[in-house]
N, C-alpha and C. Protein backbone atom coordinates (compact mmCIF):
# COMPACT_ATOMS: atom_id res chain seq x y z
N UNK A 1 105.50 121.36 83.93
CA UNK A 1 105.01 121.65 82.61
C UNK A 1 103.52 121.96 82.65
N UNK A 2 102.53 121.04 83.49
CA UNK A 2 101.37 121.62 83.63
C UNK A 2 100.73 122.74 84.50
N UNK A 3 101.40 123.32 85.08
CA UNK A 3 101.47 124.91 85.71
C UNK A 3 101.96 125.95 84.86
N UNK A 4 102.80 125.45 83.36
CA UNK A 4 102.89 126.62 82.63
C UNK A 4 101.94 126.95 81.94
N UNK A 5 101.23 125.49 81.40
CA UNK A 5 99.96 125.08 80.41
C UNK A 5 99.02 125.96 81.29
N UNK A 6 98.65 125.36 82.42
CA UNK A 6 97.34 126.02 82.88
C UNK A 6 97.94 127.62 82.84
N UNK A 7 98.90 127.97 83.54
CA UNK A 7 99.45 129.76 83.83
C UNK A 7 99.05 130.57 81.95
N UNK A 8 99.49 129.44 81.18
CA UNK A 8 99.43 129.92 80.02
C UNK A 8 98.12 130.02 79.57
N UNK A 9 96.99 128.87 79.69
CA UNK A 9 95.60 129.15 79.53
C UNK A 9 94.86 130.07 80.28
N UNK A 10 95.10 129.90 81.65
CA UNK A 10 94.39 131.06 82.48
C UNK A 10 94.48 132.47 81.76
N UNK A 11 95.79 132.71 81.59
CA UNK A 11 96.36 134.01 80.85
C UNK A 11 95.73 134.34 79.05
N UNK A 12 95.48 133.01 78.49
CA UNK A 12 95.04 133.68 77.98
C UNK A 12 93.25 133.45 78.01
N UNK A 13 92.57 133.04 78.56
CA UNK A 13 91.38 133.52 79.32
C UNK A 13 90.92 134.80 79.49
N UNK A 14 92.18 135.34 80.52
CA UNK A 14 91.85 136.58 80.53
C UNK A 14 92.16 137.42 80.00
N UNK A 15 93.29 137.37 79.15
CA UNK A 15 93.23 138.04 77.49
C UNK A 15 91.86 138.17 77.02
N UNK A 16 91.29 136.95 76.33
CA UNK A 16 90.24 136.76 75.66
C UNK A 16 88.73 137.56 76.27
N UNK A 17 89.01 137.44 77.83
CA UNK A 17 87.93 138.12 78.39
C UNK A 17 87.90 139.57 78.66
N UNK A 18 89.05 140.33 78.57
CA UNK A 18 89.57 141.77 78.60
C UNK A 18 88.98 142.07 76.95
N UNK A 19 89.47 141.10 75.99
CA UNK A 19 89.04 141.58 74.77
C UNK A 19 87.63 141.87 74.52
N UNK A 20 86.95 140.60 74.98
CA UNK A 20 85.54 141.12 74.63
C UNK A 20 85.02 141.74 75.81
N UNK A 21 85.02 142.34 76.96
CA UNK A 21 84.55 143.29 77.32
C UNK A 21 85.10 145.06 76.86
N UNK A 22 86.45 144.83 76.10
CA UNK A 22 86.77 146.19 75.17
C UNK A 22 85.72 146.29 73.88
N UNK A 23 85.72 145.26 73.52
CA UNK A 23 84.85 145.12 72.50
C UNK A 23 83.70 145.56 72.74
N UNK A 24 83.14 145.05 73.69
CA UNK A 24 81.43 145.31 74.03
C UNK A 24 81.25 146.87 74.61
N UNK A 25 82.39 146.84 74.95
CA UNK A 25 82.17 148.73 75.35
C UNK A 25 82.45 149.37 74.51
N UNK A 26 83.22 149.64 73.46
CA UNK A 26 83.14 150.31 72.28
C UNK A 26 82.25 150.29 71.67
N UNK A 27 81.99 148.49 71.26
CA UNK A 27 80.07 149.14 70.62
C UNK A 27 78.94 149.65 71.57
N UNK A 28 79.22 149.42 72.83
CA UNK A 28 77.66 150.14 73.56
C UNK A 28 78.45 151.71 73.59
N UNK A 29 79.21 152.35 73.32
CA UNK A 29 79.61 153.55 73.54
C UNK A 29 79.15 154.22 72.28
N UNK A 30 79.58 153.32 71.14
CA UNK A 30 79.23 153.84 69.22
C UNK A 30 77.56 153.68 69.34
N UNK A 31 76.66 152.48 70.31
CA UNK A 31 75.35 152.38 70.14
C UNK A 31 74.92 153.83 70.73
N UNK A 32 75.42 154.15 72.11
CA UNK A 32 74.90 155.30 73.24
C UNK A 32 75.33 156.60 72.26
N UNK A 33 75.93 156.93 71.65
CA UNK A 33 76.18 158.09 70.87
C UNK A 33 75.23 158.11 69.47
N UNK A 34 74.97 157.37 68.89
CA UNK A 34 73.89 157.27 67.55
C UNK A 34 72.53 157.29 68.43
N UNK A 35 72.71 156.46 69.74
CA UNK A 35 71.06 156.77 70.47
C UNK A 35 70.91 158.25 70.76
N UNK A 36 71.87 159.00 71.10
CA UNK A 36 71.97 160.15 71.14
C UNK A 36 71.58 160.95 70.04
N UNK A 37 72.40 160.47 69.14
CA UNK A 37 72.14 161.55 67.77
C UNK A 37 70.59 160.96 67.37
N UNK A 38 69.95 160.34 67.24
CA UNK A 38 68.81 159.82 66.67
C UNK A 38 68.13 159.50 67.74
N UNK A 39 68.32 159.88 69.07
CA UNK A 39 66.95 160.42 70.07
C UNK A 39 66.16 158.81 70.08
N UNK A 40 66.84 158.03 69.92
CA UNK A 40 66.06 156.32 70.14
C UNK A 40 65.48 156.08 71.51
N UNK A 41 64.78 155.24 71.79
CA UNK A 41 64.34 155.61 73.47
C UNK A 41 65.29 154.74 73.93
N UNK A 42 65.28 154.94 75.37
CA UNK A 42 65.93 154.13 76.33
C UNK A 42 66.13 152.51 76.35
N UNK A 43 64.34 152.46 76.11
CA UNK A 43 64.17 151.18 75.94
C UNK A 43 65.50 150.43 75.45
N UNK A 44 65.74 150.58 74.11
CA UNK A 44 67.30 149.89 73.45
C UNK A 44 68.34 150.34 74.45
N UNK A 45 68.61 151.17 75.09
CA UNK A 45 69.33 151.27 75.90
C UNK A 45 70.02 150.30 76.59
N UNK A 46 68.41 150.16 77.15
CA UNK A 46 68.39 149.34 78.46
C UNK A 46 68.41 147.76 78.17
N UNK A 47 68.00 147.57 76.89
CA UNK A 47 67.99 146.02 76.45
C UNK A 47 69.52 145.61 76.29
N UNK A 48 70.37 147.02 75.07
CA UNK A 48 71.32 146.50 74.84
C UNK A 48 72.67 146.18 76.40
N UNK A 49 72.33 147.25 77.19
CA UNK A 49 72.72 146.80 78.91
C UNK A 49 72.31 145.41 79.47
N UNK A 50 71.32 144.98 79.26
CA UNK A 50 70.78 143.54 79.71
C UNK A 50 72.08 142.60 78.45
N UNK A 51 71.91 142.89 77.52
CA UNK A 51 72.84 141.73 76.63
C UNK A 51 74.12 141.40 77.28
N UNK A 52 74.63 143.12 77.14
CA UNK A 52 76.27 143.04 77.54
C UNK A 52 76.25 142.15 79.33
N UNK A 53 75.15 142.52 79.70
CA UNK A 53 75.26 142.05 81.50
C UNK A 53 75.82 140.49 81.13
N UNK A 54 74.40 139.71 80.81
CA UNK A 54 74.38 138.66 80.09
C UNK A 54 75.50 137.39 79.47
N UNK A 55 75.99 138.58 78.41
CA UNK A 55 77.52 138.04 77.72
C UNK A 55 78.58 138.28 79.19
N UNK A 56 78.75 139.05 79.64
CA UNK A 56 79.54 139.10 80.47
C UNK A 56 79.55 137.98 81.88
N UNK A 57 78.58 137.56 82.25
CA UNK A 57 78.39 136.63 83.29
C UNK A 57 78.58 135.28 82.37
N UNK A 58 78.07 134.96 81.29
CA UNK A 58 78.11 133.72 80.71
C UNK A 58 79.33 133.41 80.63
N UNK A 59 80.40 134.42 80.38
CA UNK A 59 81.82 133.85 80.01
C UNK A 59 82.53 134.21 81.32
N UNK A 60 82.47 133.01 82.36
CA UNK A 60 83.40 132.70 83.19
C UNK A 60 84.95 132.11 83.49
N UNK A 61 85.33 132.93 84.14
CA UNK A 61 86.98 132.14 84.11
C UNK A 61 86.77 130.53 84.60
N UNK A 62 87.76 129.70 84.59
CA UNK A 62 87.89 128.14 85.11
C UNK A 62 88.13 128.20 86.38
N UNK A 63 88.50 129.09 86.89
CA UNK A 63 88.67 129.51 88.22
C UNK A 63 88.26 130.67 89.19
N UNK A 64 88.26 130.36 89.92
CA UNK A 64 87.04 131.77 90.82
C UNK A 64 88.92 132.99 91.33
N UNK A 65 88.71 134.20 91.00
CA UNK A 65 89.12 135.00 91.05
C UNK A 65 89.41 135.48 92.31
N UNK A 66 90.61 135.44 92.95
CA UNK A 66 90.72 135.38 94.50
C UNK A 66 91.90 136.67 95.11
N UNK A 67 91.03 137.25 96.18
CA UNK A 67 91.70 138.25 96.52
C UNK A 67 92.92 138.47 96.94
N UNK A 68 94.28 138.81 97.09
CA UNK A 68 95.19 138.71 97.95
C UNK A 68 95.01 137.52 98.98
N UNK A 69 94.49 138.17 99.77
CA UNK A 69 94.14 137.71 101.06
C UNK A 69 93.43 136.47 101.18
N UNK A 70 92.50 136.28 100.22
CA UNK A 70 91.30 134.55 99.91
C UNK A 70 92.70 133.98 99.33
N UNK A 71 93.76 134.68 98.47
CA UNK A 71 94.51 133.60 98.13
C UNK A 71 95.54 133.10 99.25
N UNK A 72 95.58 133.58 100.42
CA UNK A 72 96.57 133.29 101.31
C UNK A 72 96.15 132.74 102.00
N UNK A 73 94.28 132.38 102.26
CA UNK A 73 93.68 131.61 103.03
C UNK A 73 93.95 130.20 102.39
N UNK A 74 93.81 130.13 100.85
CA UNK A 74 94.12 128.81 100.12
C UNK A 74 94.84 128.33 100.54
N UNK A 75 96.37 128.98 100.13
CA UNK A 75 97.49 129.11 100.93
C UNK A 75 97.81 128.33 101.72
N UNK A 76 96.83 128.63 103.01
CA UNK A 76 97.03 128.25 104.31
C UNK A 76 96.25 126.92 104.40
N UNK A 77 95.24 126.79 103.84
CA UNK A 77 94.53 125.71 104.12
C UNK A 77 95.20 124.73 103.14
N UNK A 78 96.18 124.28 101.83
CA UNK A 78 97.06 123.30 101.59
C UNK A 78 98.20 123.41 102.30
N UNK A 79 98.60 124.36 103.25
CA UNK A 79 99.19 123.71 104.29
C UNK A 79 98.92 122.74 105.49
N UNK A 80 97.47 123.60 105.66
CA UNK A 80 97.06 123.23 107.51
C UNK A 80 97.21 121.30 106.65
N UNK A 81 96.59 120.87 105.78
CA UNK A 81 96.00 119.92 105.41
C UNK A 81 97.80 119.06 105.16
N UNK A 82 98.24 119.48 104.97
CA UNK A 82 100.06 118.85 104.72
C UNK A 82 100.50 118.42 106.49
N UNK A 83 99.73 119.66 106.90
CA UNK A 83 100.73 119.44 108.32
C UNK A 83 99.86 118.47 109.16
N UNK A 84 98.75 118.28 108.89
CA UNK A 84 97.94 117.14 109.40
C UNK A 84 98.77 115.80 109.19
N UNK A 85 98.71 115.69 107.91
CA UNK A 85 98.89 114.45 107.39
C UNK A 85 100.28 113.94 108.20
N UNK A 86 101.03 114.84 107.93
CA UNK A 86 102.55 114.66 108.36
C UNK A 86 102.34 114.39 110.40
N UNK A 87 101.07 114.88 111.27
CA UNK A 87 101.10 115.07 112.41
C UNK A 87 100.54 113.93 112.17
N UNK A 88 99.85 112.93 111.43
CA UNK A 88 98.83 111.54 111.71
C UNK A 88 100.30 110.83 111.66
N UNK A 89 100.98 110.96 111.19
CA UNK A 89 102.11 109.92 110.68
C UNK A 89 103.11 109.82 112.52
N UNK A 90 103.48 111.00 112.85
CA UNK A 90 104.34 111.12 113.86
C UNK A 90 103.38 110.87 115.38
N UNK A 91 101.89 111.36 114.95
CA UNK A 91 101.18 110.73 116.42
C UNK A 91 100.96 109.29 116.65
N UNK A 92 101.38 108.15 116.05
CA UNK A 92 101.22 106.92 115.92
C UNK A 92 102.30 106.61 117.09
N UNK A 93 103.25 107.36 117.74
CA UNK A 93 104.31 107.06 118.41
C UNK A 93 103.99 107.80 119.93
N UNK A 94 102.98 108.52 119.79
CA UNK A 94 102.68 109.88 120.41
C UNK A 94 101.99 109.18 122.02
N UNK A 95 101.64 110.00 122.94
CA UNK A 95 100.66 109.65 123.93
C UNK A 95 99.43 110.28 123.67
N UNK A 96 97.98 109.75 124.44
CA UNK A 96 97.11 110.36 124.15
C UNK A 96 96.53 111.51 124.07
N UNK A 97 97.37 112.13 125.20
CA UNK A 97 97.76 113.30 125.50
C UNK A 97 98.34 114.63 124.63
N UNK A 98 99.12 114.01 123.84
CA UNK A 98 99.72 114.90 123.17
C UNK A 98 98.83 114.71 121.70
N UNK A 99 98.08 113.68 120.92
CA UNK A 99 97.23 113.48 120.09
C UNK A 99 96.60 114.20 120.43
N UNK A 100 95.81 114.37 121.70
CA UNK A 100 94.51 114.99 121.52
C UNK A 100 94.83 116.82 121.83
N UNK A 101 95.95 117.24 122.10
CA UNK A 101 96.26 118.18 121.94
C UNK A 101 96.32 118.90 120.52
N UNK A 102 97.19 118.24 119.50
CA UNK A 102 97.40 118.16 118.19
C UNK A 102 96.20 118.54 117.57
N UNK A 103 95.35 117.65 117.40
CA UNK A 103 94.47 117.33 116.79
C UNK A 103 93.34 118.29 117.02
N UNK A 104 93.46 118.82 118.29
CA UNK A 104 92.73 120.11 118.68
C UNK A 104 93.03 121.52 118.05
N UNK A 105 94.38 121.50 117.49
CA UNK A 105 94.85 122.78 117.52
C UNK A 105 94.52 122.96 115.87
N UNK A 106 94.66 121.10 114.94
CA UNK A 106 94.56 121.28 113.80
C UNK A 106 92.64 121.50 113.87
N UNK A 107 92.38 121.06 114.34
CA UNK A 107 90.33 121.46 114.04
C UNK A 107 90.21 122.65 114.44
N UNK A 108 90.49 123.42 115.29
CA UNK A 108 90.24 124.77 115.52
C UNK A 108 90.99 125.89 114.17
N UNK A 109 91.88 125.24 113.12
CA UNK A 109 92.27 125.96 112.67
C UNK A 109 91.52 125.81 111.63
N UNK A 110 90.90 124.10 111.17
CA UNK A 110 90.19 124.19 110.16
C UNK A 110 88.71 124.61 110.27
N UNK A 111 88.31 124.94 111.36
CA UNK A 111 86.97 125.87 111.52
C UNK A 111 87.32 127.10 111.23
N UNK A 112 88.25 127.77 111.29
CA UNK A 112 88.71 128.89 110.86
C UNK A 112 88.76 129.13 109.36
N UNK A 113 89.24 128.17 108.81
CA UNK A 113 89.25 127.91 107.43
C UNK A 113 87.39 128.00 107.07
N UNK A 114 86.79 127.11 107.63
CA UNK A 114 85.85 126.55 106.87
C UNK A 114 84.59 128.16 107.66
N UNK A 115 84.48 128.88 108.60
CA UNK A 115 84.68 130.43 108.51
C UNK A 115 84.64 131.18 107.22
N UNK A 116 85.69 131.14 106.80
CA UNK A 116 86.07 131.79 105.62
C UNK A 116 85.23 131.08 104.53
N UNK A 117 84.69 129.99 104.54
CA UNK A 117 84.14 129.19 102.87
C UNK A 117 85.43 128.94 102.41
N UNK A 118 86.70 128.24 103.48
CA UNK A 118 87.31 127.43 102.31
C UNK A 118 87.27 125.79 102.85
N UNK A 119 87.04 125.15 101.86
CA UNK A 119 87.06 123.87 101.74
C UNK A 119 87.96 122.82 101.09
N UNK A 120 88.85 121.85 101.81
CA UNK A 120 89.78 121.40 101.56
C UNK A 120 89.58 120.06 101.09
N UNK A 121 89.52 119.08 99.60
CA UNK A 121 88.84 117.83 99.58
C UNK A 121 90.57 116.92 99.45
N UNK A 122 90.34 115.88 99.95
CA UNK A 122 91.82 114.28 99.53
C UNK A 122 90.66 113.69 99.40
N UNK A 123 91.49 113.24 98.10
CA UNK A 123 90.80 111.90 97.01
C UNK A 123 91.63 110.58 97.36
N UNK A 124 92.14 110.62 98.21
CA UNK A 124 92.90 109.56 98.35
C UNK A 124 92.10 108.25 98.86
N UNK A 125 92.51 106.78 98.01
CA UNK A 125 91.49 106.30 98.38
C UNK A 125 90.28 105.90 97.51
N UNK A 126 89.82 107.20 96.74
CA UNK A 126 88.23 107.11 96.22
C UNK A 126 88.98 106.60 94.59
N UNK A 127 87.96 106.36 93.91
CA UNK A 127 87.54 105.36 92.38
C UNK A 127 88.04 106.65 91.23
N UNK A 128 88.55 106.68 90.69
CA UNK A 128 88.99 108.02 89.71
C UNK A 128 88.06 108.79 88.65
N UNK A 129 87.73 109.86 88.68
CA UNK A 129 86.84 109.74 87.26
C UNK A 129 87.33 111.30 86.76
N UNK A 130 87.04 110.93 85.56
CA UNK A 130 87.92 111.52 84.76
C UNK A 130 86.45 113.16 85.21
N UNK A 131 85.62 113.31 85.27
CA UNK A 131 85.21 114.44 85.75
C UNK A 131 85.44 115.44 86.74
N UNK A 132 86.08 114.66 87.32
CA UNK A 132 86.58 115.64 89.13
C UNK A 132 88.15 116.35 88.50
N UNK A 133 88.37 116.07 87.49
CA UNK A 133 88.90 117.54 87.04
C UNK A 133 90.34 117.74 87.99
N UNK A 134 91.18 116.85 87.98
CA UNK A 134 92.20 116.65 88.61
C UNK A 134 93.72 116.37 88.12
N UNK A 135 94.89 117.30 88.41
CA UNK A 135 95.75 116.80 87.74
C UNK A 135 96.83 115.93 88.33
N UNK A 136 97.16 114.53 87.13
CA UNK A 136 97.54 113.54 87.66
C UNK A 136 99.20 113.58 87.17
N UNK A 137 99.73 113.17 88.32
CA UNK A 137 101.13 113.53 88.07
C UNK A 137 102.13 112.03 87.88
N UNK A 138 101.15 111.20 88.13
CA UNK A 138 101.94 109.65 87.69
C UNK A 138 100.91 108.55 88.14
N UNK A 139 101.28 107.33 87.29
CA UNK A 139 100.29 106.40 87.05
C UNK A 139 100.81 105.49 87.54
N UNK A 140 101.14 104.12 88.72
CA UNK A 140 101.71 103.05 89.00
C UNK A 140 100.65 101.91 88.03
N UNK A 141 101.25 101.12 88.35
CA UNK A 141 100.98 99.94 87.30
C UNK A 141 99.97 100.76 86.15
N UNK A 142 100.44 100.96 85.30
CA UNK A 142 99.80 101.13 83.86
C UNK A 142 98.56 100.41 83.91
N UNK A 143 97.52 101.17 83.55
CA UNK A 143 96.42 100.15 82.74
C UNK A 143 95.86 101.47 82.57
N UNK A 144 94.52 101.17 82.32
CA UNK A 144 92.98 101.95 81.90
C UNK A 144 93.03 103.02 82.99
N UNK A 145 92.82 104.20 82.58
CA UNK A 145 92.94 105.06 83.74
C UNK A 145 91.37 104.90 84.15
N UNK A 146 90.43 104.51 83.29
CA UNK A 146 89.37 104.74 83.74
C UNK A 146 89.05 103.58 84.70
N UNK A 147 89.87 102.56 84.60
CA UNK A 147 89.66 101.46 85.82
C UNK A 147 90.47 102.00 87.14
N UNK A 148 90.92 103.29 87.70
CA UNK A 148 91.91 103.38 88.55
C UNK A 148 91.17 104.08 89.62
N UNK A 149 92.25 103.97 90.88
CA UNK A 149 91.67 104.90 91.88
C UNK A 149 93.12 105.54 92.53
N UNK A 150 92.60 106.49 92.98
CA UNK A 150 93.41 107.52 93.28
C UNK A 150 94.35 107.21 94.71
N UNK A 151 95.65 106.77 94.48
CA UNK A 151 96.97 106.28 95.52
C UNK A 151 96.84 107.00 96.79
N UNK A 152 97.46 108.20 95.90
CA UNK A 152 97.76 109.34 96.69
C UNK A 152 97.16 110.91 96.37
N UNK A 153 97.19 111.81 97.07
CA UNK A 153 96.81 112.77 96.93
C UNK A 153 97.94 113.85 97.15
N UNK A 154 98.59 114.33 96.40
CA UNK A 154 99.96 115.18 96.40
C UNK A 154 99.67 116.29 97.21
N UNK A 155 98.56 117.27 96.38
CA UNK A 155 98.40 118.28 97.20
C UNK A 155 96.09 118.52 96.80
N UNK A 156 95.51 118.91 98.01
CA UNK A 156 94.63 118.72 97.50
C UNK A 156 93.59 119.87 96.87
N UNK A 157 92.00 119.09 96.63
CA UNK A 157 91.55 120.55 96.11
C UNK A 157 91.21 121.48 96.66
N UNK A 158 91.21 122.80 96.44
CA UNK A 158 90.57 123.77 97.31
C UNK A 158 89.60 124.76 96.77
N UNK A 159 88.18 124.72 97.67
CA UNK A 159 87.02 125.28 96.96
C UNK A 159 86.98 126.27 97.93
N UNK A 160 86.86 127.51 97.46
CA UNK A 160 86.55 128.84 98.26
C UNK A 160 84.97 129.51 97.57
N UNK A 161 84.62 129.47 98.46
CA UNK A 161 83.10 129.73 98.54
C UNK A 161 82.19 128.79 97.40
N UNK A 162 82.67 127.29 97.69
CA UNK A 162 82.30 126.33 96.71
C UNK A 162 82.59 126.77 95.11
N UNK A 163 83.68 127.27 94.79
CA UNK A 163 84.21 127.36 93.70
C UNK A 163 85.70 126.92 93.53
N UNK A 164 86.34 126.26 92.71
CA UNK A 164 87.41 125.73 92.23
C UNK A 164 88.21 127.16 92.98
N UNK A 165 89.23 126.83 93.28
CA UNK A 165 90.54 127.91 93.67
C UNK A 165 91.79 127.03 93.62
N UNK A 166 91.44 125.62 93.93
CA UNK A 166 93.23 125.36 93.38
C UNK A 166 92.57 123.58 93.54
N UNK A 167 93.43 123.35 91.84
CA UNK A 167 92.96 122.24 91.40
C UNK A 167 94.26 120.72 92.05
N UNK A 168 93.42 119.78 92.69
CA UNK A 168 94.29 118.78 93.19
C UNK A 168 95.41 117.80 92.69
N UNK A 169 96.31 117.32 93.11
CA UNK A 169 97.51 116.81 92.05
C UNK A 169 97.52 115.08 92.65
N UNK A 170 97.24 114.45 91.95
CA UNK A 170 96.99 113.40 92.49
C UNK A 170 98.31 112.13 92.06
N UNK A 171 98.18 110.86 92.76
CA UNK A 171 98.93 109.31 91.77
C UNK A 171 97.85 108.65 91.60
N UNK A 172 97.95 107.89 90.53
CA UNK A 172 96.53 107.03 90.42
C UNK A 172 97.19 105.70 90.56
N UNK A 173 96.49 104.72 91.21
CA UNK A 173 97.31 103.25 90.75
C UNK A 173 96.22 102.48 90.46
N UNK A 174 96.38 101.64 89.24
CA UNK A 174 95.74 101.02 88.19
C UNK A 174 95.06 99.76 88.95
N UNK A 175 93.71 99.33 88.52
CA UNK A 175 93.52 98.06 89.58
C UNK A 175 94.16 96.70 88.70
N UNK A 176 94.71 95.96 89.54
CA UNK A 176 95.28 94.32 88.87
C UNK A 176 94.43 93.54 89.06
């Protein structure tokens, strides 16, 4: 349900942001044609270009806008980060040998990642706060969410070129 919410807000985001850049170009097109007919100097031109720049950078999406390809790096990096977790669990049985093999193959891939500017964070572990902007998919023992810390980490966040690209899904469990 909260992947339709967000699919549905993102969407209309960029509704809202398609609108007012139609908007802003129709009036700098109705301004550039009356500057025309009435020979106004540039100057307004060039100011009313600084506004639209302006309005246009101020209204950012919630999320950084990702290419094909940056999105398949995401992609890849909430996997590499799954298949870790799942390789810490099965090397506990492992020889040292084969750990330090593993563990080689997963760091060389996340330098590859981190190459690219993507960055993979688990909250697992840390104190919860309602600012880190995280969606929580279940609460063990009920209480104050603001007294909680974060169980588990479902899937985590991912920042591509230190910008939000995919927001983390967490359990919180309540302190007793």
């Amino acid at each position: 349900m909260n992947n339709i919410i967000d699919l549905i807000s993102s969407n209309t985001v960029v509704i809202i942001l398609l609108i007012i850049i139609i908007e802003t170009s129709i009036v700098y097109f109705l301004i550039i044609d009356k500057i025309k007919q009435q020979n106004i100097s540039s100057e307004f031109s060039n100011l009313f270009l600084k506004i639209r720049e302006i309005t246009l950078n101020s209204i950012s999406p919630k999320f950084i806008k990702l290419s094909p390809k940056a999105s398949d790096l995401v992609d890849l990096a909430v996997e590499v980060w799954r298949v870790e977790k799942r390789l810490n669990k099965l090397l506990l049985k492992s020889t040292d040998s084969q750990k330090a093999g593993f563990e080689n193959s997963i760091q060389r891939i996340k330098r590859y990642l981190n190459k690219n500017d993507i960055e993979v964070i688990d909250y697992t572990g840390q104190k919860y706060n309602e600012g880190l902007g995280l969606d929580i998919l279940s609460i063990d023992n009920k209480s104050e969410i603001s007294n909680s810390f974060i169980k588990e980490t479902i899937e985590p966040t991912v920042l591509c070129k230190n910008k939000l690209a995919r927001k983390a899904k967490i359990v919180l469990q309540g302190k007793k």
